[in-house]
C-alpha atoms as a PDB file:
ATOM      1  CA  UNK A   1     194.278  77.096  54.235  1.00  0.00           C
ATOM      2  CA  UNK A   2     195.962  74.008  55.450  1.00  0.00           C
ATOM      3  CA  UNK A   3     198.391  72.176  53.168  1.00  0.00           C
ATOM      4  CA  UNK A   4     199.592  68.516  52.496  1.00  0.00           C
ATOM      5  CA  UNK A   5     202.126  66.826  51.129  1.00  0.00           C
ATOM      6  CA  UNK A   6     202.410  62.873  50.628  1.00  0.00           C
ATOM      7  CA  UNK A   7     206.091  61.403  50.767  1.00  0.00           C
ATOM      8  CA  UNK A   8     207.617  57.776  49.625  1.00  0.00           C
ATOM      9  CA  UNK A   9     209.306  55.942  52.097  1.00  0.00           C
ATOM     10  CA  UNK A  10     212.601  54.396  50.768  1.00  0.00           C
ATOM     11  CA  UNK A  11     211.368  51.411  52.977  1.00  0.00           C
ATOM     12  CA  UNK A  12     208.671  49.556  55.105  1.00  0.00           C
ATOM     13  CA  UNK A  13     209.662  49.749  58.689  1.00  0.00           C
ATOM     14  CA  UNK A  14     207.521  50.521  61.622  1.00  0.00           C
ATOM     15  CA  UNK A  15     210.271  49.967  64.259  1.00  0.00           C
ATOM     16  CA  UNK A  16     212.607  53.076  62.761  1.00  0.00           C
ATOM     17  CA  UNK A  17     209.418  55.344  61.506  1.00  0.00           C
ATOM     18  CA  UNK A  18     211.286  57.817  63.738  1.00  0.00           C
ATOM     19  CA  UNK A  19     214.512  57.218  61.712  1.00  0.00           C
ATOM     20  CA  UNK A  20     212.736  57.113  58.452  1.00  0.00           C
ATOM     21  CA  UNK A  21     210.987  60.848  59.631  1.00  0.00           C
ATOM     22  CA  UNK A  22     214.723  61.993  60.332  1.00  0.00           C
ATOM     23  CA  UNK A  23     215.726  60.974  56.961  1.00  0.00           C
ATOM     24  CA  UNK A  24     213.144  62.180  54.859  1.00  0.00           C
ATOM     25  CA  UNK A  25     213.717  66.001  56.922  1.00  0.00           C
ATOM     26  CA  UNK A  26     217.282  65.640  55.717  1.00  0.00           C
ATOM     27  CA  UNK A  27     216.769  64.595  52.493  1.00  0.00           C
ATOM     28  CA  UNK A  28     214.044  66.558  51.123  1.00  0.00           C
ATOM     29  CA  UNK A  29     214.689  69.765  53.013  1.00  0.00           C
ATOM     30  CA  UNK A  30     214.298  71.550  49.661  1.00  0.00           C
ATOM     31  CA  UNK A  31     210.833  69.871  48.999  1.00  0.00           C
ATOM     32  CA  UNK A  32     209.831  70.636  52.684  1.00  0.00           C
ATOM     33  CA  UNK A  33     211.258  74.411  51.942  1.00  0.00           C
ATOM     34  CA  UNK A  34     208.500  74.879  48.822  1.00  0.00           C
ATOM     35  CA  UNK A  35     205.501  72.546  51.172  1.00  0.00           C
ATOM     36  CA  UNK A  36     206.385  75.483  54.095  1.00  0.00           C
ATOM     37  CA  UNK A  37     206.864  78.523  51.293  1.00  0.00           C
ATOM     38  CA  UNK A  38     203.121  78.161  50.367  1.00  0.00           C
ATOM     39  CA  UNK A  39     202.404  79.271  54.225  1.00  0.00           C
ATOM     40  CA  UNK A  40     203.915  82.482  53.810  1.00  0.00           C
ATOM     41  CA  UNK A  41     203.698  83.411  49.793  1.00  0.00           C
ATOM     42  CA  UNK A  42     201.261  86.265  50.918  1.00  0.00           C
ATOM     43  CA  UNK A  43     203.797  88.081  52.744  1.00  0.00           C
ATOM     44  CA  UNK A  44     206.682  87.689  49.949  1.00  0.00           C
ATOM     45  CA  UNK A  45     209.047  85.265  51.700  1.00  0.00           C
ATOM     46  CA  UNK A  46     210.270  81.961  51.289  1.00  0.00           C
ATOM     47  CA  UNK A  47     211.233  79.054  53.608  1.00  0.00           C
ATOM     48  CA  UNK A  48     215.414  77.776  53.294  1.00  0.00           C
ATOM     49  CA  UNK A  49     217.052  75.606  55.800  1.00  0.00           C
ATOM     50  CA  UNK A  50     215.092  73.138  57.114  1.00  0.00           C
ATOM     51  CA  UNK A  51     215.633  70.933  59.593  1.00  0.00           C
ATOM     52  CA  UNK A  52     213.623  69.117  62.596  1.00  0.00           C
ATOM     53  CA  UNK A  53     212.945  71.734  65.105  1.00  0.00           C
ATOM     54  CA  UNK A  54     211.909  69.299  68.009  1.00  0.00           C
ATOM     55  CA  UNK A  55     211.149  65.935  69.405  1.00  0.00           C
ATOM     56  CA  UNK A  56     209.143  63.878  67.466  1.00  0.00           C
ATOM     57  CA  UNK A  57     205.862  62.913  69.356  1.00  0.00           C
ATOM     58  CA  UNK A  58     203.686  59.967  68.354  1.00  0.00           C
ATOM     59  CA  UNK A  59     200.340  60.036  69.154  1.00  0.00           C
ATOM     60  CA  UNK A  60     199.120  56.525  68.213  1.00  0.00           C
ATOM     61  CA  UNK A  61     201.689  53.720  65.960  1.00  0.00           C
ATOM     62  CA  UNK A  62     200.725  55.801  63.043  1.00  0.00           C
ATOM     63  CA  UNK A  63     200.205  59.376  63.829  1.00  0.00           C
ATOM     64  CA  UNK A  64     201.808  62.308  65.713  1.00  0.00           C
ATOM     65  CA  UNK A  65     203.633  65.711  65.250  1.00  0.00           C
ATOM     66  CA  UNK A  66     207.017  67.450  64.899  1.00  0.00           C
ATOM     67  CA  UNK A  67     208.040  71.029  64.497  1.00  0.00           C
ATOM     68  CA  UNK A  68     210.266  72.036  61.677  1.00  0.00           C
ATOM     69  CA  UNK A  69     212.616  74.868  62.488  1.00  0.00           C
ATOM     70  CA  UNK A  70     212.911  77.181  59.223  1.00  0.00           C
ATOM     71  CA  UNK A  71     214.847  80.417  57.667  1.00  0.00           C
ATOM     72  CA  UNK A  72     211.944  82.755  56.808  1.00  0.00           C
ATOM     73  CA  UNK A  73     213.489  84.727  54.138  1.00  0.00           C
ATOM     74  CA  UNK A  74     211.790  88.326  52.893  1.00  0.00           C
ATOM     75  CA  UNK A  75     213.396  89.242  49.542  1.00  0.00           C
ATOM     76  CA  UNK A  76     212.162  92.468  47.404  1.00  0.00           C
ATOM     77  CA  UNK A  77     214.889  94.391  45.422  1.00  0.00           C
ATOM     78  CA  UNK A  78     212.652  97.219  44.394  1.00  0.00           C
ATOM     79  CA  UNK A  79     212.070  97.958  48.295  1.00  0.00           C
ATOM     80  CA  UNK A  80     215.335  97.740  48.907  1.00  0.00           C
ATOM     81  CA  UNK A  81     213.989  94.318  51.599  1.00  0.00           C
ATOM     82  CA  UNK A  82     216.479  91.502  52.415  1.00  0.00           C
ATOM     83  CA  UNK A  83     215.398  90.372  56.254  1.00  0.00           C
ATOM     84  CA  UNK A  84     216.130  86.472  57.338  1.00  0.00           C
ATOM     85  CA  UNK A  85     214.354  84.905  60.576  1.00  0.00           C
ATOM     86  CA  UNK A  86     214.597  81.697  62.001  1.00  0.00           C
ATOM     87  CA  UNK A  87     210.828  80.286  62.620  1.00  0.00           C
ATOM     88  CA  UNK A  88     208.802  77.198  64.038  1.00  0.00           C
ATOM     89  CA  UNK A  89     206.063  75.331  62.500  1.00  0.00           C
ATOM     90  CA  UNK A  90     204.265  72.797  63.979  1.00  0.00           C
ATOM     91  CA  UNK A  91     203.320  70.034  61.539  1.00  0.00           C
ATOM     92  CA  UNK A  92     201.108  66.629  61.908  1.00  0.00           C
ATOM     93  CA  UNK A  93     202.151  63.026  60.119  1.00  0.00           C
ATOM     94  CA  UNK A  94     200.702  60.464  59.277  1.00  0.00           C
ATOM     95  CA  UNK A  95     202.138  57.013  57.912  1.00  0.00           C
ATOM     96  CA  UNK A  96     199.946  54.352  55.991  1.00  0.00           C
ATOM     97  CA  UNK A  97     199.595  51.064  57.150  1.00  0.00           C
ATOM     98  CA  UNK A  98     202.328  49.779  55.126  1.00  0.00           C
ATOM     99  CA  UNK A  99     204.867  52.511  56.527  1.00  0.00           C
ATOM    100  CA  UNK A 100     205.895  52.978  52.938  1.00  0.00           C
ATOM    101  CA  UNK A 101     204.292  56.649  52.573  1.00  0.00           C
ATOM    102  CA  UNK A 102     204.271  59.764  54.719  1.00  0.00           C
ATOM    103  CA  UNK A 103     201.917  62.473  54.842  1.00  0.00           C
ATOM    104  CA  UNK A 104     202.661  66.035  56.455  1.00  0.00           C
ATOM    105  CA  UNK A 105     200.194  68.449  57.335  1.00  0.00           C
ATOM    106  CA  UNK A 106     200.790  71.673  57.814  1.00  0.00           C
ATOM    107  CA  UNK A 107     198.771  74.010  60.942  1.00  0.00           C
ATOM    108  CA  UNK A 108     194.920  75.708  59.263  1.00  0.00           C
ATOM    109  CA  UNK A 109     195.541  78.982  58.969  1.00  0.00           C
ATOM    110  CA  UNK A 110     191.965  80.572  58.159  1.00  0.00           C
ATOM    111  CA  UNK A 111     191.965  82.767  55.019  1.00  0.00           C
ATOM    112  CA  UNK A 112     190.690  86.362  55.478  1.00  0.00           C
ATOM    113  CA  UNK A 113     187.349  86.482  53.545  1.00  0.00           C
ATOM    114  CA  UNK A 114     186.081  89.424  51.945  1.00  0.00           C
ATOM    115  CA  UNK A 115     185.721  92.834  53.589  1.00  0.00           C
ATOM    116  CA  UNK A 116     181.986  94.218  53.736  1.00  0.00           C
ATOM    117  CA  UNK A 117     181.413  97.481  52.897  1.00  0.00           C
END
């Protein structure tokens, strides 16, 4: 499993694509909180409270990676569960050659196939 997720740009800058990575983190933290959720759904928990986790690192003018620092939240009432963890997640971007859309991807995780018996 490896997921996307393709963000607008409010504008077309190259020289502040840092600034306009900052912004979108800040702005859509509850988007990027549902795009990081989809990582963990198998285990129950959700992802609250994010925010850029470390430097940002470009690779060439257009590409490069981040980590987003998250609240891993495990929630059951029936099991009498309510744990909260801060976490890392490494993530890859990726800006057209307009600089007027961003694309995150998310680390593969491999799915577990099916067990022989």
């Amino acid at each position: 499993m490896q997921e996307t997720w393709n963000f607008e740009l409010n504008q077309s800058n190259e020289s502040n694509s840092e600034k306009s990575i900052k912004e979108l983190i800040q702005s859509k933290e509850k988007d990027l909180g549902i795009f990081l959720s989809y990582y963990f759904k198998k285990e129950g928990a959700i992802a609250e409270k994010v925010s850029l986790g470390s430097e940002i690192t470009f690779l060439t003018n257009h590409t490069g990676k981040f980590k987003l620092e998250f609240d891993l939240v495990h929630f059951n009432a029936c099991l009498a569960i309510n744990e909260q963890k801060r976490d890392l997640i490494e993530i890859s971007f990726e800006f057209d050659s307009d600089f007027k859309n961003l694309k995150l991807t998310g680390p593969y995780w491999p799915e577990r196939g099916m067990d022989e018996i």
